[in-house]
N, C-alpha and C. Protein backbone atom coordinates (compact mmCIF):
# COMPACT_ATOMS: atom_id res chain seq x y z
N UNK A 1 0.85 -1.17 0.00
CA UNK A 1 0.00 0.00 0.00
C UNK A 1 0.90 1.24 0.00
N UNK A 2 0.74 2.08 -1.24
CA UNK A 2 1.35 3.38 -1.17
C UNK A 2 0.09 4.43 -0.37
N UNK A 3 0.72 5.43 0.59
CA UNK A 3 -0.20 6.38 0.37
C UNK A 3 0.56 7.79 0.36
N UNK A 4 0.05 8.65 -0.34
CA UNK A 4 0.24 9.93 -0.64
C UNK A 4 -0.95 11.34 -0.44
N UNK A 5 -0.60 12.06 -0.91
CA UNK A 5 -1.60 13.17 -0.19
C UNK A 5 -1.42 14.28 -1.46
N UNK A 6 -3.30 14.15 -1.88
CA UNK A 6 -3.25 15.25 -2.92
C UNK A 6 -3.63 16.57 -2.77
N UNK A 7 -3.64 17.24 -2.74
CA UNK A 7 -4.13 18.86 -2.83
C UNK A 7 -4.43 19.34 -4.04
N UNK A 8 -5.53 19.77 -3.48
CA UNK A 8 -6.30 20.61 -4.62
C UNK A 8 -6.52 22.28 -4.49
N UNK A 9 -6.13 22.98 -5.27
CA UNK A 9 -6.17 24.19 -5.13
C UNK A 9 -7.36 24.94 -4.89
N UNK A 10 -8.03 26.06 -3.89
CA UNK A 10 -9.17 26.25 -3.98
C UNK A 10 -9.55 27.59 -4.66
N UNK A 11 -10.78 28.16 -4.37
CA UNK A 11 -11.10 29.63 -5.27
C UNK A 11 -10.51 30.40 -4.60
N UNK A 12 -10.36 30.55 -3.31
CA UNK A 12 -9.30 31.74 -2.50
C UNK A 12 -7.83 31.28 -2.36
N UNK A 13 -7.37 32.97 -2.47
CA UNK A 13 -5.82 32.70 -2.64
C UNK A 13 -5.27 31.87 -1.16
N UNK A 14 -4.27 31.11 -1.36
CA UNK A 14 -3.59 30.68 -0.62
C UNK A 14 -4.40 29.39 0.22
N UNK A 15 -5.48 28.99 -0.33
CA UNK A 15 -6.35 28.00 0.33
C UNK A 15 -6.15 26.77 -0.15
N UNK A 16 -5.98 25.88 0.10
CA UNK A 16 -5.77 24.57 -0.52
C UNK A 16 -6.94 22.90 -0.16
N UNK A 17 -7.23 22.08 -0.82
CA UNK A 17 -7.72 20.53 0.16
C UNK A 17 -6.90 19.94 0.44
N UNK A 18 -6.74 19.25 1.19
CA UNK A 18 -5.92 17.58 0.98
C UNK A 18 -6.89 16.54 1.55
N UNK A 19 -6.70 15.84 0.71
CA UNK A 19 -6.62 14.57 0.82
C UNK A 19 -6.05 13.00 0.55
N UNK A 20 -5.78 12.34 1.55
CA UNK A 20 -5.31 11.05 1.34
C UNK A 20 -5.56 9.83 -0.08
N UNK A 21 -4.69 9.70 -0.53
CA UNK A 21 -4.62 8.37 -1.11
C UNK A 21 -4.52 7.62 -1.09
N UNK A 22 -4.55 5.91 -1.01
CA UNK A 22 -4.06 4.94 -0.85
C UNK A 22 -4.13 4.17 -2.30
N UNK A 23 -2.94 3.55 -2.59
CA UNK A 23 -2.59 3.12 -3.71
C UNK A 23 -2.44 1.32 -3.54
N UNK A 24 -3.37 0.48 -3.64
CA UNK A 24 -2.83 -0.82 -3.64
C UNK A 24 -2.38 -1.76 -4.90
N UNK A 25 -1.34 -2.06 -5.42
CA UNK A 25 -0.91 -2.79 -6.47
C UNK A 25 -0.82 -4.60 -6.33
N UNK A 26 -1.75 -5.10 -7.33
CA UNK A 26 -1.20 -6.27 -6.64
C UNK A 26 -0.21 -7.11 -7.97
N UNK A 27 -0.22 -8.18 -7.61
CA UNK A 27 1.15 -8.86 -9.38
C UNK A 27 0.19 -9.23 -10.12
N UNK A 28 -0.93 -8.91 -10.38
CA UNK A 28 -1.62 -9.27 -11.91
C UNK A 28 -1.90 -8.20 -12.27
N UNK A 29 -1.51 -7.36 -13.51
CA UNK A 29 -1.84 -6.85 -13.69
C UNK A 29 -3.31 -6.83 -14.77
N UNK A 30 -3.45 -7.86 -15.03
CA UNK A 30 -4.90 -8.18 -15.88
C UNK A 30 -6.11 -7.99 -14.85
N UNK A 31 -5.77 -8.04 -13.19
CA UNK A 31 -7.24 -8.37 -12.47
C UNK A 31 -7.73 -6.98 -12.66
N UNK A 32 -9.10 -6.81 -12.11
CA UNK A 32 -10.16 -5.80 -12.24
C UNK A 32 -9.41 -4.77 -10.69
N UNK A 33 -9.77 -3.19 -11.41
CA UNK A 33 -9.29 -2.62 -10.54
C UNK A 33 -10.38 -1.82 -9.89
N UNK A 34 -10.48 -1.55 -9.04
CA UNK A 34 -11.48 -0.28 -8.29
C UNK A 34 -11.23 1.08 -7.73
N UNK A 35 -12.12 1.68 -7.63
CA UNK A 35 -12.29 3.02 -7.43
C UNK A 35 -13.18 3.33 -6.28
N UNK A 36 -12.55 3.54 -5.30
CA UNK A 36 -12.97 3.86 -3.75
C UNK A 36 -13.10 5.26 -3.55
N UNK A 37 -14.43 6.14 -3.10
CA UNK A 37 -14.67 7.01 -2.82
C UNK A 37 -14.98 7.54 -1.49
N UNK A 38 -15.00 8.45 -0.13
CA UNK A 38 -16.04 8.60 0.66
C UNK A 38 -16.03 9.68 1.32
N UNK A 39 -16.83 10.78 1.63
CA UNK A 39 -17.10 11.71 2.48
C UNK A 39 -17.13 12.61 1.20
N UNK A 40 -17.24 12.69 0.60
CA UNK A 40 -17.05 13.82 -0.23
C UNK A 40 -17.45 14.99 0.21
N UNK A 41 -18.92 14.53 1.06
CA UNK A 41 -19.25 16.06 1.82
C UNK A 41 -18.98 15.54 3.32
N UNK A 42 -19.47 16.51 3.65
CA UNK A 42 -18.82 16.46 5.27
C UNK A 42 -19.56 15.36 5.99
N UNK A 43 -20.60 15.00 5.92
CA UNK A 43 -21.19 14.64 6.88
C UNK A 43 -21.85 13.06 6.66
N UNK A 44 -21.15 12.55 5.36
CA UNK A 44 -21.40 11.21 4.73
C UNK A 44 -20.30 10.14 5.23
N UNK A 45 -20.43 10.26 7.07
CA UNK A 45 -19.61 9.29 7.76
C UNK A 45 -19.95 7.65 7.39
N UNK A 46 -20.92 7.27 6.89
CA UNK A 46 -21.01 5.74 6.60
C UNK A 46 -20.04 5.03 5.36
N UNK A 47 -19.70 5.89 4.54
CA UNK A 47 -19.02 5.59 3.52
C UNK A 47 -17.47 5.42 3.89
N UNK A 48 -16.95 6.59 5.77
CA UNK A 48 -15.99 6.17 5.79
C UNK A 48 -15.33 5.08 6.72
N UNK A 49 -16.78 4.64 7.25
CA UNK A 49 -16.75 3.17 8.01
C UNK A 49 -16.76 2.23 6.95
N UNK A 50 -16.95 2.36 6.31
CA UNK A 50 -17.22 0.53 5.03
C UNK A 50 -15.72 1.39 4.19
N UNK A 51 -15.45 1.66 3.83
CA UNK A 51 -13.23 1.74 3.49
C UNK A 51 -13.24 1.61 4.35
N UNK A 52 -12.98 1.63 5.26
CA UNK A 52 -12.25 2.11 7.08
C UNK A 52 -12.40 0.14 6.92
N UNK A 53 -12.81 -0.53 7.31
CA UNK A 53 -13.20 -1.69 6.79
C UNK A 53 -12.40 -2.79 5.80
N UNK A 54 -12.76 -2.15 4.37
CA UNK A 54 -12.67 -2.77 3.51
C UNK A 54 -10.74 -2.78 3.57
N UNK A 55 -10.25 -1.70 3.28
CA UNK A 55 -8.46 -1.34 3.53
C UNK A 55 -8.41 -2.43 4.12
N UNK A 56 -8.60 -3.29 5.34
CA UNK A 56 -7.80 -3.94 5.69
C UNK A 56 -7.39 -5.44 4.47
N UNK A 57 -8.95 -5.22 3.89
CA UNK A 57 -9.57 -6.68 3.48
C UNK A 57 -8.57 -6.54 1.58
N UNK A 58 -8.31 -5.51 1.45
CA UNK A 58 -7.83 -5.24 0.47
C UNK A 58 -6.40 -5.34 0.33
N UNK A 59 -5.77 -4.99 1.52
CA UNK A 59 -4.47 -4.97 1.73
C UNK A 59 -3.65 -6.40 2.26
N UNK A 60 -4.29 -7.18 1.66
CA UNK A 60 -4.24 -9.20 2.04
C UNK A 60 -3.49 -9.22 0.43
């Protein structure tokens, strides 16, 4: 598992986001890959219990 941290620039000067990445690679590169999303808004805590979750199950 890589993780890194992106930032996104905002409409006011000097304001920025971040957020976390996690990068998992595994040795096939033919298997199916996914795209994990959650909280996008503030207050959509269930999405970050099921990743919060899944990361471990992924990182096997």
């Amino acid at each position: 598992m890589q993780k890194s941290i992106e930032r996104i620039a905002a409409e006011s000067e000097g304001v920025s986001y971040e957020f976390p990445l996690f990068r998992f690679t595994g040795s096939d590169k033919a298997a199916p890959s996914a795209y994990l999303q959650a909280a996008l808004h503030a207050g959509e805590l269930p999405g970050v219990v099921a990743i919060d979750a899944l990361m471990p199950m992924v990182a096997r």
